[in-house]
C-alpha atoms as a PDB file:
ATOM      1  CA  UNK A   1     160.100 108.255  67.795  1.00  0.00           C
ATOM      2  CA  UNK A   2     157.719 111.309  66.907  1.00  0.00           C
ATOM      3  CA  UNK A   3     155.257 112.115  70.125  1.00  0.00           C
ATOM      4  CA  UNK A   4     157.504 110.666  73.157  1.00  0.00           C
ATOM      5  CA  UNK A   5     156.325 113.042  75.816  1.00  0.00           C
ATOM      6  CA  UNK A   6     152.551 111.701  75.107  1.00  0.00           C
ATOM      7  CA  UNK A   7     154.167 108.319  74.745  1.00  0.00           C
ATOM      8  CA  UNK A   8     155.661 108.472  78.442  1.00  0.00           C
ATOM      9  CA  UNK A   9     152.222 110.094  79.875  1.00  0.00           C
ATOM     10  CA  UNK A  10     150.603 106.950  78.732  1.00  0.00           C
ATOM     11  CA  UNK A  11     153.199 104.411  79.752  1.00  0.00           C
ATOM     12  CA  UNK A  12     153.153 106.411  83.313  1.00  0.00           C
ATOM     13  CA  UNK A  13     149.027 106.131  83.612  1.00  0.00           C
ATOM     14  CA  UNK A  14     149.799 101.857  82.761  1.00  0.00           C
ATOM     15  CA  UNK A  15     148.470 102.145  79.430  1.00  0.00           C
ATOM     16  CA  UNK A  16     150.953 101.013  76.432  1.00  0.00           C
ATOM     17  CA  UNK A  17     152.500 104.260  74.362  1.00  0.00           C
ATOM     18  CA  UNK A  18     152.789 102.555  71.110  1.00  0.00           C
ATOM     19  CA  UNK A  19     151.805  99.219  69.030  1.00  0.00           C
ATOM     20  CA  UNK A  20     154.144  97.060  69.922  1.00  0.00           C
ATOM     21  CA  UNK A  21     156.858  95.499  67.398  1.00  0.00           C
ATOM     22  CA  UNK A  22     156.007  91.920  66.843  1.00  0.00           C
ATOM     23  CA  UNK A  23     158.347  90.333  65.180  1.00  0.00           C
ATOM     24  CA  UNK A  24     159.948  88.486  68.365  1.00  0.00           C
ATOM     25  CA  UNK A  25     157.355  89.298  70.931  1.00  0.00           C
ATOM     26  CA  UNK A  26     155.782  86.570  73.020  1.00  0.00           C
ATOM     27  CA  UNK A  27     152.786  86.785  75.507  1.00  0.00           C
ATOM     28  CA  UNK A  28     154.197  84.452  77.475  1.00  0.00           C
ATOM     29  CA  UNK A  29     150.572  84.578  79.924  1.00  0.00           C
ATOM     30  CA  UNK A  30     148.104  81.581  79.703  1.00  0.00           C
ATOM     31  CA  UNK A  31     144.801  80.503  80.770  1.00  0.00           C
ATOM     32  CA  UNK A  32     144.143  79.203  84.335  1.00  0.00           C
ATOM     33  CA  UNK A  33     144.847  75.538  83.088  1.00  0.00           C
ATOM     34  CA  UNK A  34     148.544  76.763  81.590  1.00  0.00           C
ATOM     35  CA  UNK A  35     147.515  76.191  78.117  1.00  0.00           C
ATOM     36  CA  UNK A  36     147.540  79.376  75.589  1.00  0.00           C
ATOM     37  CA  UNK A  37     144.272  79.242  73.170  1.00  0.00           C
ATOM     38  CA  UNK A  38     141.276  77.999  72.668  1.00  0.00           C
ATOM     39  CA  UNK A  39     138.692  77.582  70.000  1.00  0.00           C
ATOM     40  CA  UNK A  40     135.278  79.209  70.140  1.00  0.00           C
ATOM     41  CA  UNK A  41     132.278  78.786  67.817  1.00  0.00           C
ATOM     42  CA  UNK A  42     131.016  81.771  66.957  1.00  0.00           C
ATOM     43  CA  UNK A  43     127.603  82.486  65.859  1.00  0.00           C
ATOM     44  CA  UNK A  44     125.686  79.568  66.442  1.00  0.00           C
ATOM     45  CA  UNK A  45     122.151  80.456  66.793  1.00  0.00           C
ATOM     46  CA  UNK A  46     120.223  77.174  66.702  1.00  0.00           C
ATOM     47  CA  UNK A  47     120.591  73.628  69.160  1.00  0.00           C
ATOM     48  CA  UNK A  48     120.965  71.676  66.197  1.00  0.00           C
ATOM     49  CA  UNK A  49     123.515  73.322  64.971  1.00  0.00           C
ATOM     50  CA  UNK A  50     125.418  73.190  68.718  1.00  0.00           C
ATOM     51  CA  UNK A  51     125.095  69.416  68.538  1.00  0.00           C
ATOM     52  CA  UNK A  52     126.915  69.125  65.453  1.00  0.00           C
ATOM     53  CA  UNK A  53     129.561  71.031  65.739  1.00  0.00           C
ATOM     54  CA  UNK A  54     130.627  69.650  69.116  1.00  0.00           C
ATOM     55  CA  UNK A  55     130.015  65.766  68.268  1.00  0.00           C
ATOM     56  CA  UNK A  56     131.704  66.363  64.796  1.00  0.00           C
ATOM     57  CA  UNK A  57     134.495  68.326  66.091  1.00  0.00           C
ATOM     58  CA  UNK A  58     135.390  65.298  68.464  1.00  0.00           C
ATOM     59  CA  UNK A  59     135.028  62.962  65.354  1.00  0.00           C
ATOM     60  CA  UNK A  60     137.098  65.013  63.641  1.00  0.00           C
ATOM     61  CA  UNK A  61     139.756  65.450  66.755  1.00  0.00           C
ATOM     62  CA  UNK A  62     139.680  68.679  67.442  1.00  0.00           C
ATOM     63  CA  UNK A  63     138.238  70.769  70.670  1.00  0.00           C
ATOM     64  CA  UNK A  64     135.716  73.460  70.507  1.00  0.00           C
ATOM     65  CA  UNK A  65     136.299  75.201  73.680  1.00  0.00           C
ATOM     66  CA  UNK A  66     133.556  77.585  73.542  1.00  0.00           C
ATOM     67  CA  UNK A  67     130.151  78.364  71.578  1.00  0.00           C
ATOM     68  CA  UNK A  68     128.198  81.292  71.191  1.00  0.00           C
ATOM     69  CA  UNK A  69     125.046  82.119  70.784  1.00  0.00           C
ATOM     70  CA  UNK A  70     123.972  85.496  68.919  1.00  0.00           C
ATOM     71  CA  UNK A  71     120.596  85.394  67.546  1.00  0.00           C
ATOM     72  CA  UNK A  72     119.635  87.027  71.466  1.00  0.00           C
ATOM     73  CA  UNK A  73     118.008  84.714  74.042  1.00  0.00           C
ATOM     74  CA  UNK A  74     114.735  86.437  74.181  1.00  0.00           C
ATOM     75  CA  UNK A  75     114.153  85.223  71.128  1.00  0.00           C
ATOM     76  CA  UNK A  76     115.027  81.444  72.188  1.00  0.00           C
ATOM     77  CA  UNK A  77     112.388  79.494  74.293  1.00  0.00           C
ATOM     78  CA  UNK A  78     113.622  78.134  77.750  1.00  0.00           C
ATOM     79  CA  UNK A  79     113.333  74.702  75.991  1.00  0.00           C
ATOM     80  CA  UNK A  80     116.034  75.619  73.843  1.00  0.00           C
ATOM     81  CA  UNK A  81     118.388  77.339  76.236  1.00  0.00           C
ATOM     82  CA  UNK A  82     118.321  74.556  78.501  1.00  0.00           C
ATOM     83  CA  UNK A  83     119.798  72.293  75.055  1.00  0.00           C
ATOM     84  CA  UNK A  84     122.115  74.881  75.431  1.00  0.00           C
ATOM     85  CA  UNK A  85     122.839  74.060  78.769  1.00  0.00           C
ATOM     86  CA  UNK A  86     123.031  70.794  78.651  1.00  0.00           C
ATOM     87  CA  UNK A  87     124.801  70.259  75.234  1.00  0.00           C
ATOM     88  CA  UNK A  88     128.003  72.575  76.899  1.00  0.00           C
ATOM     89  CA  UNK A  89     128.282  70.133  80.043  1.00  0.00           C
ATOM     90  CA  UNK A  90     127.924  67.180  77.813  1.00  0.00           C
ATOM     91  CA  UNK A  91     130.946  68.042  75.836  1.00  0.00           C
ATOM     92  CA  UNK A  92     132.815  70.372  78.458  1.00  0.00           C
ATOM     93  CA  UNK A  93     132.375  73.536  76.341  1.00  0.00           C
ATOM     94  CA  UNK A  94     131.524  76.890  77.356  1.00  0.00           C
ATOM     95  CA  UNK A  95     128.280  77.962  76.558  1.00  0.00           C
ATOM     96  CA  UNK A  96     127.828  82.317  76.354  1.00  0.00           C
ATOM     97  CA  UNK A  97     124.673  83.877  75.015  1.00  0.00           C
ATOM     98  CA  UNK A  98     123.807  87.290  73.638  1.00  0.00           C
ATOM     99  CA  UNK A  99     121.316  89.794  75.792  1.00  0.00           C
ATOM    100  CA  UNK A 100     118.198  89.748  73.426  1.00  0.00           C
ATOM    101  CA  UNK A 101     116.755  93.279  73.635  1.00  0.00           C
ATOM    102  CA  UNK A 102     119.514  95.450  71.715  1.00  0.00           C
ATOM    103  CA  UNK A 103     119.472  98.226  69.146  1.00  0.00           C
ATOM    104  CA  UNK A 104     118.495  95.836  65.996  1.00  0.00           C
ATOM    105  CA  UNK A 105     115.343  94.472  67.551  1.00  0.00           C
ATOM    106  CA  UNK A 106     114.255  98.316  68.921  1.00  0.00           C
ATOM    107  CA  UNK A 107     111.575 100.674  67.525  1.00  0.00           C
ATOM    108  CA  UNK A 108     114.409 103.061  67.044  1.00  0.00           C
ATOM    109  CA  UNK A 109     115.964 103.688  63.409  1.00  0.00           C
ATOM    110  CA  UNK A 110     119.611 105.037  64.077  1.00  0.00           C
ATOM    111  CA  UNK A 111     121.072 101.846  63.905  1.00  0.00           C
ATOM    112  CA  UNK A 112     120.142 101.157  60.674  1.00  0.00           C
ATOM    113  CA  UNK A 113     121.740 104.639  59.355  1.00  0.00           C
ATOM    114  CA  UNK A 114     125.990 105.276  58.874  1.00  0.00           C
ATOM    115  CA  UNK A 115     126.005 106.854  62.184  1.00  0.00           C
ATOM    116  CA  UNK A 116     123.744 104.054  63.994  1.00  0.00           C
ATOM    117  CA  UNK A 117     126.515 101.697  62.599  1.00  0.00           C
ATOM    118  CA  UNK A 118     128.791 103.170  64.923  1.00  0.00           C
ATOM    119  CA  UNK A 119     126.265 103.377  67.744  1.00  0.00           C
ATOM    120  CA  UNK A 120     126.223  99.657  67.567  1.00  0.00           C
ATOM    121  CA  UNK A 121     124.096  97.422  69.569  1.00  0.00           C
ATOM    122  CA  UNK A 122     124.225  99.968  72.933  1.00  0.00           C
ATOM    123  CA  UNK A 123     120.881  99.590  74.777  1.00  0.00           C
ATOM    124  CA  UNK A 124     118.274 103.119  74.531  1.00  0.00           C
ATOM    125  CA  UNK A 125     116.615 103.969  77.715  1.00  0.00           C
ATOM    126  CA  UNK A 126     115.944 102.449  80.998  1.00  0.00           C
ATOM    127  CA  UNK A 127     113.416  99.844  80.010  1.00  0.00           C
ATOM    128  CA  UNK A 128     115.828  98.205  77.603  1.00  0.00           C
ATOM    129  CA  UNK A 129     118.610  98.163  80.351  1.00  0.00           C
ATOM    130  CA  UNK A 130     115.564  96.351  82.422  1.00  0.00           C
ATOM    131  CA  UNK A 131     114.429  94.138  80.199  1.00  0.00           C
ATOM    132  CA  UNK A 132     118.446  93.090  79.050  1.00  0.00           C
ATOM    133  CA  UNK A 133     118.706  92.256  82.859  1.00  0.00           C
ATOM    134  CA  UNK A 134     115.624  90.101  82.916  1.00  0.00           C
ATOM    135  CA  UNK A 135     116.912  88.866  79.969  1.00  0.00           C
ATOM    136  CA  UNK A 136     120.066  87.136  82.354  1.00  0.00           C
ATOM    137  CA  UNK A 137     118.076  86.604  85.116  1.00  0.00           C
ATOM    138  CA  UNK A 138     115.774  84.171  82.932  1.00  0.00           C
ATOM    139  CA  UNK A 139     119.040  83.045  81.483  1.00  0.00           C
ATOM    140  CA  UNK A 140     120.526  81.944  84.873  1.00  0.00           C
ATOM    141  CA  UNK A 141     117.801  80.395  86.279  1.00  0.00           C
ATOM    142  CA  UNK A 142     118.106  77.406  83.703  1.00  0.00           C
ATOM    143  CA  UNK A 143     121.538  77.492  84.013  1.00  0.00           C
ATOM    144  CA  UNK A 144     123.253  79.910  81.839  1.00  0.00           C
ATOM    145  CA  UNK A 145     126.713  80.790  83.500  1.00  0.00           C
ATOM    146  CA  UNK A 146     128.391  83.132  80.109  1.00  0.00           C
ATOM    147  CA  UNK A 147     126.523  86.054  78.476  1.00  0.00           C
ATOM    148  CA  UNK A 148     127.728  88.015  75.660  1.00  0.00           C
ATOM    149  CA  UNK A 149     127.561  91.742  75.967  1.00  0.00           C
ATOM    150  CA  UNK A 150     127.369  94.949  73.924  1.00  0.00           C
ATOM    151  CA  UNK A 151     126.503  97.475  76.144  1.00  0.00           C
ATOM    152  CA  UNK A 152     129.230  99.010  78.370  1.00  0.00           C
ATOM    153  CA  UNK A 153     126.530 100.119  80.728  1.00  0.00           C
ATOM    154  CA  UNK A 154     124.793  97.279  80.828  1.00  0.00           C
ATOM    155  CA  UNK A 155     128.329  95.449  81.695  1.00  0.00           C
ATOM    156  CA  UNK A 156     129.078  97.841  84.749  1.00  0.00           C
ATOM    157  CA  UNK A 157     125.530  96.641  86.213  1.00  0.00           C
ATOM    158  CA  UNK A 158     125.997  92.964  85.895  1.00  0.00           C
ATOM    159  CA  UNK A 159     129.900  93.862  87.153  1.00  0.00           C
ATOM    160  CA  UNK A 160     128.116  95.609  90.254  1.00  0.00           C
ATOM    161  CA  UNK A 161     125.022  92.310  90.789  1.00  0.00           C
ATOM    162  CA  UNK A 162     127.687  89.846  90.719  1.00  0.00           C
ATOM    163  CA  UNK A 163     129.768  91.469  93.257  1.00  0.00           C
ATOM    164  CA  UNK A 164     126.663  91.784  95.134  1.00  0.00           C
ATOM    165  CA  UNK A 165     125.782  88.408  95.168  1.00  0.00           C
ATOM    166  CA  UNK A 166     122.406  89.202  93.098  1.00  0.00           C
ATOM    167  CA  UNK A 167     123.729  87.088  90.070  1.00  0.00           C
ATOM    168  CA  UNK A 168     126.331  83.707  90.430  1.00  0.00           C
ATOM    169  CA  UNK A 169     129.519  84.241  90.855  1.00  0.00           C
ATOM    170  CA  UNK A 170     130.862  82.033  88.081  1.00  0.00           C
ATOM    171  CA  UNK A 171     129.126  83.813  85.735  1.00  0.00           C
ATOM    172  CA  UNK A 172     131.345  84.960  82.481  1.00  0.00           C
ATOM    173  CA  UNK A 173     130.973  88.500  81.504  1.00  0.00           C
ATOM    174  CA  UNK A 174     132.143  88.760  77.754  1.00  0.00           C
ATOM    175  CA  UNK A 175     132.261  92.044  75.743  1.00  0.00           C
ATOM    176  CA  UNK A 176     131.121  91.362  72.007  1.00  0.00           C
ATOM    177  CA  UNK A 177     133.121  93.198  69.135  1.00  0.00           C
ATOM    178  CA  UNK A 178     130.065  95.301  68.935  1.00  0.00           C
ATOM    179  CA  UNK A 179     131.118  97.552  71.629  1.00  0.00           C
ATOM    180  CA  UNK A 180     133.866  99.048  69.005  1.00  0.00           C
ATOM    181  CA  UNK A 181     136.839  97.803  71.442  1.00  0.00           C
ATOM    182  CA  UNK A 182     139.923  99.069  69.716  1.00  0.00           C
ATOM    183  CA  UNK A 183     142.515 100.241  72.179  1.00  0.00           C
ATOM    184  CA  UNK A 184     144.431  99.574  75.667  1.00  0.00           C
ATOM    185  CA  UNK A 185     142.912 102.136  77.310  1.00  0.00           C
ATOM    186  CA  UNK A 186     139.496 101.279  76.634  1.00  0.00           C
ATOM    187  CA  UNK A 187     140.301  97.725  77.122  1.00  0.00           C
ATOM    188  CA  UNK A 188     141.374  99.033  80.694  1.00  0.00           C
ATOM    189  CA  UNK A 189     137.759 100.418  81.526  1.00  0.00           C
ATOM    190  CA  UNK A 190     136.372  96.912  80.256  1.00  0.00           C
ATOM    191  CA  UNK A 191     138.155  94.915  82.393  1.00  0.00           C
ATOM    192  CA  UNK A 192     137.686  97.407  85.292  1.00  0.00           C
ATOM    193  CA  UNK A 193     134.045  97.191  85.222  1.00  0.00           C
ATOM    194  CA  UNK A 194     133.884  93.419  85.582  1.00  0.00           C
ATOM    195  CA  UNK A 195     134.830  91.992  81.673  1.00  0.00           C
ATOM    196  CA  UNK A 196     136.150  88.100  82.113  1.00  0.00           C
ATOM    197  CA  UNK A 197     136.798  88.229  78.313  1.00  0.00           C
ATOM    198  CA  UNK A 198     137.457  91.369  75.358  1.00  0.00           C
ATOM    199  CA  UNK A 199     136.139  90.548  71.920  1.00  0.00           C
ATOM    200  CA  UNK A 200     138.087  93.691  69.815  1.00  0.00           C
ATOM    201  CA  UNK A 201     136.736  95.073  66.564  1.00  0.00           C
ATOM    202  CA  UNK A 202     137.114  92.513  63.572  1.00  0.00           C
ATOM    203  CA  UNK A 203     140.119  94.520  61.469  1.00  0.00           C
ATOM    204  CA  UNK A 204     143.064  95.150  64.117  1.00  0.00           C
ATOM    205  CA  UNK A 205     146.424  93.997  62.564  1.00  0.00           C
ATOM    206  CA  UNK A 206     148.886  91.933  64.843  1.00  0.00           C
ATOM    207  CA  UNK A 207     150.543  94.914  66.767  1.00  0.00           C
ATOM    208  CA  UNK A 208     147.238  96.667  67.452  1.00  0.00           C
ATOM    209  CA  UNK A 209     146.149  93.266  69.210  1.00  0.00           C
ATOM    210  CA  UNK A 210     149.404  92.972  71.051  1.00  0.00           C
ATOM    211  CA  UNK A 211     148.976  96.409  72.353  1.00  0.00           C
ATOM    212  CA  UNK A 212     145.796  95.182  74.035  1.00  0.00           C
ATOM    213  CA  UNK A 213     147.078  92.049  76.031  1.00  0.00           C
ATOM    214  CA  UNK A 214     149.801  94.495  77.584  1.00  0.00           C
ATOM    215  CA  UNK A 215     147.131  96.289  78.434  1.00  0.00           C
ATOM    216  CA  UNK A 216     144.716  93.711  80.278  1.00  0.00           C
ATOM    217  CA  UNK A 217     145.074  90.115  81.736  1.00  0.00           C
ATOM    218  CA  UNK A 218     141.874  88.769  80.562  1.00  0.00           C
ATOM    219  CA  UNK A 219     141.659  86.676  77.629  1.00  0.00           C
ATOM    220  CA  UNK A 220     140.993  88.378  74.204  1.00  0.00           C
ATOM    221  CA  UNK A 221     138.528  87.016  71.996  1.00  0.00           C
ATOM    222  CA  UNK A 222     139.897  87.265  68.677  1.00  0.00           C
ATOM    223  CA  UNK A 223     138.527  86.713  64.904  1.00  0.00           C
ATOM    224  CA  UNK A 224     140.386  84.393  62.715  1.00  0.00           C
ATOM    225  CA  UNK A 225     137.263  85.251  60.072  1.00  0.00           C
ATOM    226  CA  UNK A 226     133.887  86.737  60.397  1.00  0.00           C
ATOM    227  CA  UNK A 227     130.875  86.728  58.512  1.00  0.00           C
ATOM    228  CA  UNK A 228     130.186  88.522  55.247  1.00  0.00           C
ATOM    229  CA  UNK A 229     128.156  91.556  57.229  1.00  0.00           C
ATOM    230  CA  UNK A 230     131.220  91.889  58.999  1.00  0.00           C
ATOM    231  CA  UNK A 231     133.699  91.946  55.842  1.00  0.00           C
ATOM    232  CA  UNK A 232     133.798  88.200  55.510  1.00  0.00           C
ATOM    233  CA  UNK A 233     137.671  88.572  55.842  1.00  0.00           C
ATOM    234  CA  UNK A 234     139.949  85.211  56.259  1.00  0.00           C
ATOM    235  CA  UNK A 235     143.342  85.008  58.654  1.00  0.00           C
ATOM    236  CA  UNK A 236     143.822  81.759  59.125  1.00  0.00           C
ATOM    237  CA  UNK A 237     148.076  82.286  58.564  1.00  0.00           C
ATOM    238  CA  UNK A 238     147.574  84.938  61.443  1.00  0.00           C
ATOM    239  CA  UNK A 239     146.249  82.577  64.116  1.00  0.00           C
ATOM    240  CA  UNK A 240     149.186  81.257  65.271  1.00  0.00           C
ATOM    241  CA  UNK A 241     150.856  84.924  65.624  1.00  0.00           C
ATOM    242  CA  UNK A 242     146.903  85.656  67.643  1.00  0.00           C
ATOM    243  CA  UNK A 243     148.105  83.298  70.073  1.00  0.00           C
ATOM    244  CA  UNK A 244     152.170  83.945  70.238  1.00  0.00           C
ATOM    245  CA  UNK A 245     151.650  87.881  70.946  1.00  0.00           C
ATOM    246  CA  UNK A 246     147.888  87.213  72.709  1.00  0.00           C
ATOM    247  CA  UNK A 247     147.399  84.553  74.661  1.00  0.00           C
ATOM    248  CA  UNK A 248     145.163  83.784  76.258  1.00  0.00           C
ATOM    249  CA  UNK A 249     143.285  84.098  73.012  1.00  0.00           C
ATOM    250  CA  UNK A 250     139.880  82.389  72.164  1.00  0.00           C
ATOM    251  CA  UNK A 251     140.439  82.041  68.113  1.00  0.00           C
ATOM    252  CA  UNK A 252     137.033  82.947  67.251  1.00  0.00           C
ATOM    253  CA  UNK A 253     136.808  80.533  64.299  1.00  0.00           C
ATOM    254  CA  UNK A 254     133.932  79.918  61.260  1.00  0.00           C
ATOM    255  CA  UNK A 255     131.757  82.408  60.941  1.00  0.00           C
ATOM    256  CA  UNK A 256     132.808  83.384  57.124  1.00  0.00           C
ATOM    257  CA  UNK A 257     130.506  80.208  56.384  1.00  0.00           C
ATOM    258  CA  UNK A 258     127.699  82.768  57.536  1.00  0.00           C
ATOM    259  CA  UNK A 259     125.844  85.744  56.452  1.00  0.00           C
ATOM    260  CA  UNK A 260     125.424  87.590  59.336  1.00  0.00           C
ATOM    261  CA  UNK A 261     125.520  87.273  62.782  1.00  0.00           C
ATOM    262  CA  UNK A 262     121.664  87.171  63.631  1.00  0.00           C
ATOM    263  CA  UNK A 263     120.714  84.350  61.484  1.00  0.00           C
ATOM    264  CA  UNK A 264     119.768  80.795  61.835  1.00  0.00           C
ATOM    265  CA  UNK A 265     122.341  78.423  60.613  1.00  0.00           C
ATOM    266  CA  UNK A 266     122.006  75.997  57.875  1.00  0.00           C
ATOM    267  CA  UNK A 267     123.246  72.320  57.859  1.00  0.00           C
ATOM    268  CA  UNK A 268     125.912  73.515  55.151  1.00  0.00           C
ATOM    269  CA  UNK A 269     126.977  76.304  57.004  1.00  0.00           C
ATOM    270  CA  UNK A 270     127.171  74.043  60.002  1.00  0.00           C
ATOM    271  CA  UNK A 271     129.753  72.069  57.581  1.00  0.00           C
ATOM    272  CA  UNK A 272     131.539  74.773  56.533  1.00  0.00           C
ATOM    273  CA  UNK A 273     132.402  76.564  59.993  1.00  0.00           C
ATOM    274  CA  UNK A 274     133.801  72.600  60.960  1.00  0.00           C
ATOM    275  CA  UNK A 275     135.482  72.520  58.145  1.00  0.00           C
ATOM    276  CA  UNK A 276     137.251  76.515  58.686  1.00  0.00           C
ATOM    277  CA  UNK A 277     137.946  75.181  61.959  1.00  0.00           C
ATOM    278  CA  UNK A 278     139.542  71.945  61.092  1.00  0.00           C
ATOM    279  CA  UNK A 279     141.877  73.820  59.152  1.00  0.00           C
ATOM    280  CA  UNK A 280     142.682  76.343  61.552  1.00  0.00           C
ATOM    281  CA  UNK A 281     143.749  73.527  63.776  1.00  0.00           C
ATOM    282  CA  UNK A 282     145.583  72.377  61.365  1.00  0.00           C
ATOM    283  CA  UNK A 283     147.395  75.372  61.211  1.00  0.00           C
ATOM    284  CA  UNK A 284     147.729  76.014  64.875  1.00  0.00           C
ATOM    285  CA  UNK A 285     149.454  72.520  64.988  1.00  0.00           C
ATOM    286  CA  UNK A 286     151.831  72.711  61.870  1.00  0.00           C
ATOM    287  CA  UNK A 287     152.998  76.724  62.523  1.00  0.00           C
ATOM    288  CA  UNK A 288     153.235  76.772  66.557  1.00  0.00           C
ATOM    289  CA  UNK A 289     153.240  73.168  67.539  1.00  0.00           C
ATOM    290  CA  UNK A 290     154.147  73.997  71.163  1.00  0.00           C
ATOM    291  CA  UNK A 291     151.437  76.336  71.812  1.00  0.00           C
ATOM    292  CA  UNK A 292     148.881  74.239  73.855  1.00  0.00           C
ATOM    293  CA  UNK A 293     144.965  74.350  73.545  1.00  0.00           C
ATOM    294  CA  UNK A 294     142.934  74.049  76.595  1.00  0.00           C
ATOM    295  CA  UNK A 295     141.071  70.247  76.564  1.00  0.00           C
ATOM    296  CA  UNK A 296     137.654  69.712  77.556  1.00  0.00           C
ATOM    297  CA  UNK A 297     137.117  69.341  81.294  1.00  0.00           C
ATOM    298  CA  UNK A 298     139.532  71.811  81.869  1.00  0.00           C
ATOM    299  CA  UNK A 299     138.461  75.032  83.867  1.00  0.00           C
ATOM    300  CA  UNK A 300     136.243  77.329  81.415  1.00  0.00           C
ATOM    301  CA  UNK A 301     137.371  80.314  83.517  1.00  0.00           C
ATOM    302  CA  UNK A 302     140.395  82.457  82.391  1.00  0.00           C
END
């Protein structure tokens, strides 16, 4: 293999020299609960929409482990983010919400440009990193316990409050594919600065992702589809091969059935992310039958 001396620096530093070869490989790790996946709901930026897809989903019998929210919860009234709340403990699913303040709702223009793209959602200036921290603290008090991030600096603070006692302790600390995650080494950092969870960018193939979990512990937070902004790409046939080199793996599961990931969702798109996720399961069950999902009323935590 081309590069080995570079190969063995990394592997000597922890950090994996190479994509793996996945043809045989198996995680083997699980979540706290000894089960390997679970399903999250991406995307899902209104109550009504929460409601449905976690009564349906039971109807249906399947488990929606997780749902989250990214239209930004300054832009959601406490009424609505105690729904939130509430909806989550009714039906033992995880409930994680975006900061609000980020790059798309600033004054500045870069992230509207090719380069700005890049920049992501990354927080400008001081006062945004204030107001994304009021933005939790208003969260928390009504009992928000996840929060979706995109801001590595922003992460390292909450890492730091949380330690300190300023925040709860149980609260989940998830990195949004936003942040551009792509590799072990910056997957390292992540999880070093207080990530419970690593959403990686959108387009990684199977080895790339593998590379990752021999890189952390924490679950990964992977795409099974995405929405149409995003390349409105479709792996169901991969999901089983998420979980055998992955897990634990949240199969992030639906959001093709949307436009983009700060809009309001429509009853039809509400239908059609059940429906993405139904088959999914489907899948999950027919291709790797002894990989087991995590049930609700089982420990949220990794």
């Amino acid at each position: 293999m081309f590069f080995a001396e570079t190969r063995t620096w990394l592997t000597e530093l922890g950090v994996p020299g190479t994509d793996p070869d996945t043809n045989t490989l198996v995680s083997g790790r699980t979540f706290s609960d000894g089960c390997h996946w679970r399903f999250e709901a991406p995307t899902v930026n209104t109550v009504e929409a929460v409601e449905t897809l976690l009564s349906q989903s039971a109807r249906r019998g399947f488990t929606i482990n997780r749902v989250t929210e990214t239209f930004g919860l300054s832009r959601h009234t406490l009424g609505e983010i105690r729904d939130y709340v509430a909806l989550g403990r009714e039906y033992g699913a995880q409930i994680l919400m975006s900061v609000g303040p980020r790059a798309i709702y600033d004054i500045g223009a870069t992230v509207r440009t090719q380069e700005g793209v890049r920049v992501g959602y990354r927080l400008r200036g001081q006062e945004q990193l204030v107001r994304a921290l009021e933005d939790v603290r208003r969260a928390v008090d009504v009992g928000v316990r996840g929060f979706i991030l995109h801001d590595e600096g922003l992460l390292s603070v909450l890492g730091r409050l949380r330690a300190a006692g300023k925040i709860p302790e149980d609260t989940h600390l998830k990195i949004s594919a936003h942040c551009g995650l792509g590799n072990g080494a910056a997957a390292q950092v992540l999880e070093g600065l207080g990530a419970d969870s690593l959403n990686p960018v959108r387009d990684l193939t199977l080895p790339m992702i593998a590379a990752l979990r021999q890189a952390v512990e924490i679950p990964l937070d992977v795409h099974v589809d995405n929405t149409k902004t995003s390349g409105g790409f479709i792996r169901t046939y991969e999901a089983p091969d998420f979980v055998r080199v992955a897990s634990p793996v949240y199969l992030k599961t639906g959001s093709s059935a949307l436009a983009g990931h700060s809009t309001r969702v429509t009853p039809q798109q509400t239908e059609d992310m059940l429906r993405q996720m139904e088959i999914t399961a489907e899948f999950m069950a027919r291709h790797y039958p002894r990989a087991r999902q995590s049930q609700p009323g089982m420990p949220t935590a990794g």
